[in-house]
C-alpha atoms as a PDB file:
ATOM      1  CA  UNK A   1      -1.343  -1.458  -7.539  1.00  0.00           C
ATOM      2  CA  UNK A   2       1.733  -3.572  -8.615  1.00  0.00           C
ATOM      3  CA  UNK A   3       1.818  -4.719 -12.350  1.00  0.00           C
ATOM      4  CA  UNK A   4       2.896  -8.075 -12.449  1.00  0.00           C
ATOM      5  CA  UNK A   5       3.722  -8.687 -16.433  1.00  0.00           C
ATOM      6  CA  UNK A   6       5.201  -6.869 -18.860  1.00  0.00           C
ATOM      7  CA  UNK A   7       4.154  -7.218 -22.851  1.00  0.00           C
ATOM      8  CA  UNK A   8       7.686  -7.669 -23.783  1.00  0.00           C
ATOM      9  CA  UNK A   9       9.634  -9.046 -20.718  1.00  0.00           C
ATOM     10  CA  UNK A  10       6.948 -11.348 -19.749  1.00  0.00           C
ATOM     11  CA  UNK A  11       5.624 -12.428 -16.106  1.00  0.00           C
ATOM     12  CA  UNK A  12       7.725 -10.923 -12.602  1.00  0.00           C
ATOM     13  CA  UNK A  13       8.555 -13.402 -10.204  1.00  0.00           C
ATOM     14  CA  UNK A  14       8.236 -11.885  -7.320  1.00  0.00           C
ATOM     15  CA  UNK A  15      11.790 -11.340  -5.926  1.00  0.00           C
ATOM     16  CA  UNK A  16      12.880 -10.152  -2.621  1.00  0.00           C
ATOM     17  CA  UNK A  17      11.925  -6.849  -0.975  1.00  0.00           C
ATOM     18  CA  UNK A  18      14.732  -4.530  -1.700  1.00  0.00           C
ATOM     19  CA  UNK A  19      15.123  -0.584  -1.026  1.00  0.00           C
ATOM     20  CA  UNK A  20      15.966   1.951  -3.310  1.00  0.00           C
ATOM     21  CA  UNK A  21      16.426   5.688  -3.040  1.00  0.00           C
ATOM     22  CA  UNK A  22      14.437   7.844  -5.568  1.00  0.00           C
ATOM     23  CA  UNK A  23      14.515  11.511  -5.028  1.00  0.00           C
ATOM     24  CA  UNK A  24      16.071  11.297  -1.531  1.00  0.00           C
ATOM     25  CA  UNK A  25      13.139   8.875  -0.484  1.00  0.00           C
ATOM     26  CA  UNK A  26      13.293   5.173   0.230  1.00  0.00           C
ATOM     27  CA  UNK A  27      10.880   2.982  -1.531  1.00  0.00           C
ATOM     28  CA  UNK A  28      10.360  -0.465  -1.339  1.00  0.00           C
ATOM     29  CA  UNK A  29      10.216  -2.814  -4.594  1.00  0.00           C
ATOM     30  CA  UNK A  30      10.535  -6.237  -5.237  1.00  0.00           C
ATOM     31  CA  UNK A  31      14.056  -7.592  -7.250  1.00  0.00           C
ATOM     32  CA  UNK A  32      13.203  -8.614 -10.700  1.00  0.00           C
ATOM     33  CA  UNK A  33      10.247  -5.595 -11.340  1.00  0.00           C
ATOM     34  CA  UNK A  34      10.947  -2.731 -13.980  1.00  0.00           C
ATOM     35  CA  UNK A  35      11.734   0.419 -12.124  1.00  0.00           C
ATOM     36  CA  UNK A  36       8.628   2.179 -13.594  1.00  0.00           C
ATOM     37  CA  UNK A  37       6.381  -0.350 -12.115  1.00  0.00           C
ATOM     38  CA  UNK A  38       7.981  -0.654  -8.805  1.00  0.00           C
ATOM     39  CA  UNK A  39       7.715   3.410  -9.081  1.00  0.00           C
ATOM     40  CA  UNK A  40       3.631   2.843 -10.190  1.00  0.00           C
ATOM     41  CA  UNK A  41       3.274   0.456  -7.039  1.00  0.00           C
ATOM     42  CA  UNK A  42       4.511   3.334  -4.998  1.00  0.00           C
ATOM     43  CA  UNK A  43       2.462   6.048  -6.254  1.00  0.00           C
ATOM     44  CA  UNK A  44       5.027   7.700  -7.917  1.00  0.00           C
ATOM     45  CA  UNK A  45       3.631   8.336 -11.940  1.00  0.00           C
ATOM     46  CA  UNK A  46       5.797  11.085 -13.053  1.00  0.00           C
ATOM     47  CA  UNK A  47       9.358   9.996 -13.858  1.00  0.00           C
ATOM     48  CA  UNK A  48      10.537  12.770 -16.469  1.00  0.00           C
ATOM     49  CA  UNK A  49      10.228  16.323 -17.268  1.00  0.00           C
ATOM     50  CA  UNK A  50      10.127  17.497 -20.533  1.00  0.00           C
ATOM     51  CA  UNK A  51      12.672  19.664 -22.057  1.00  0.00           C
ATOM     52  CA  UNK A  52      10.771  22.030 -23.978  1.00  0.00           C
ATOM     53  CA  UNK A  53       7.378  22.697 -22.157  1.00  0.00           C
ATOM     54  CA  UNK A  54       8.193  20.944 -18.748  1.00  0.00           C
ATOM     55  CA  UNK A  55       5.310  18.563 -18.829  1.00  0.00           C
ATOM     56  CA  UNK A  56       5.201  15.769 -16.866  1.00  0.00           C
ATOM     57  CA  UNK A  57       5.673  12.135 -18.246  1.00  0.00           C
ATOM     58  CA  UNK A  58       5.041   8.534 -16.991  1.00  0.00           C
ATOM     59  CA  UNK A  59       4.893   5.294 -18.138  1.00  0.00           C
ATOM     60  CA  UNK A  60       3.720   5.293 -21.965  1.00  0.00           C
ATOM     61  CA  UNK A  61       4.666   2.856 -24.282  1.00  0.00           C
ATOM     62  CA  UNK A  62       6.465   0.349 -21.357  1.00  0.00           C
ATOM     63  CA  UNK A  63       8.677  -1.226 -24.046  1.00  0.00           C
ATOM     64  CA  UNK A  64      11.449   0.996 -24.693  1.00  0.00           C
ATOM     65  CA  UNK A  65      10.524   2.627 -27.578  1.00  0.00           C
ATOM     66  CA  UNK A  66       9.358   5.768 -26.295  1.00  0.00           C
ATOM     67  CA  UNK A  67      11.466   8.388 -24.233  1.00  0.00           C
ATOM     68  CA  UNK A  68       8.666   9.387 -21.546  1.00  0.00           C
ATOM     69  CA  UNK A  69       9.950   7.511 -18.683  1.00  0.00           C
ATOM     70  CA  UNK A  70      13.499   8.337 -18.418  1.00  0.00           C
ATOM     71  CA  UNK A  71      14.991   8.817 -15.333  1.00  0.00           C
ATOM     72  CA  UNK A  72      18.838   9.563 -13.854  1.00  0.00           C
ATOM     73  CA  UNK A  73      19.629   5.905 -12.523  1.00  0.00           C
ATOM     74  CA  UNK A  74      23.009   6.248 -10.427  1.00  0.00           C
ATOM     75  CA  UNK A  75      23.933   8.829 -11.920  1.00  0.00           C
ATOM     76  CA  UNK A  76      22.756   8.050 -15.684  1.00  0.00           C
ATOM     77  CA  UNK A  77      20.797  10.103 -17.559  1.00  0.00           C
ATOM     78  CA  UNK A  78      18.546   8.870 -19.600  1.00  0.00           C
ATOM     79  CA  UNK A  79      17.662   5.737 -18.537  1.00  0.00           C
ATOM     80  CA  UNK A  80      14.492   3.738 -19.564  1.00  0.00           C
ATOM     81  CA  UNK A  81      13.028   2.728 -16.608  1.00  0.00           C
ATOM     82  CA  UNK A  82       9.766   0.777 -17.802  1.00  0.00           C
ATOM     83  CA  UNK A  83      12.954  -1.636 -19.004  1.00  0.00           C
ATOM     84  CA  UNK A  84      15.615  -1.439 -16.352  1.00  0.00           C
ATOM     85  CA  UNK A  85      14.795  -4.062 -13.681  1.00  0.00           C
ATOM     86  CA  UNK A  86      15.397  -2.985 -10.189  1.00  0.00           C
ATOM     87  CA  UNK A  87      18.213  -3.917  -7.818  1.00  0.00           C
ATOM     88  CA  UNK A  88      19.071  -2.939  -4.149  1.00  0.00           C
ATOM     89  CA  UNK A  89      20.727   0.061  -3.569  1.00  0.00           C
ATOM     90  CA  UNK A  90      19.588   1.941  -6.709  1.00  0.00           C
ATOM     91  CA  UNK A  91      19.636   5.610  -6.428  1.00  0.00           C
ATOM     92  CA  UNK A  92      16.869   6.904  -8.964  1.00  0.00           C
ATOM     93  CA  UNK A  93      16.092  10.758  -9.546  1.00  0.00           C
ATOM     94  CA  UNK A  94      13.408  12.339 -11.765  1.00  0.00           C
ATOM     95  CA  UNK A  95      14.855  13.469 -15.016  1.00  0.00           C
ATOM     96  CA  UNK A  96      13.957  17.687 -16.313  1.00  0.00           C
ATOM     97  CA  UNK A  97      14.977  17.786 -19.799  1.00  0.00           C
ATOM     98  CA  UNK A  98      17.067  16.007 -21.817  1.00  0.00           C
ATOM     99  CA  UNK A  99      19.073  14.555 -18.482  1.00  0.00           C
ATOM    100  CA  UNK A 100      23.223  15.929 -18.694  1.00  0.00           C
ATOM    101  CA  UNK A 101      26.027  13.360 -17.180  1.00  0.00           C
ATOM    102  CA  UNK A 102      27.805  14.485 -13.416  1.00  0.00           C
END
């Protein structure tokens, strides 16, 4: 199922198919969506580990606030994916922990 509006950012126009890598896997999204949706669309709900009891976590709050859907995006920890709007090319990888810089 593809969300189509955020409560903060508003309506997606639907952009142009791109491809991104996440976990060594291409998936398709449309330029313009939050990664976290385009990640939903694809069937893929957990985007972070937690550091202390390494529980999964997914999209929450989808505004920011909250830390449960960080994710390493090209190589950048910590990353709040239900705010970062996708682009081709992206290479995203589930986050365990608290997410450390290469």
């Amino acid at each position: 199922m593809r969300i189509t509006e955020h409560p903060i950012l508003g309506k997606f126009p639907r952009g142009r198919k791109v491809t991104i890598l996440v976990d060594d896997q291409e998936v398709e999204a449309f330029e313009g969506d939050v990664i976290a949706f385009a990640l939903h669309a694809a069937g893929i709900e957990t985007l972070h580990w937690t550091a202390k009891r390494n529980e999964p976590r997914g999209i929450f709050c989808a505004i920011g606030h909250c830390t449960d859907c960080m994710m390493i995006v090209d190589g950048v920890p910590n990353v709040r994916t239900c705010i970062t709007p996708v682009r081709e090319g992206m290479v995203i990888e589930t986050q365990h922990g608290r997410g450390e810089w290469r």
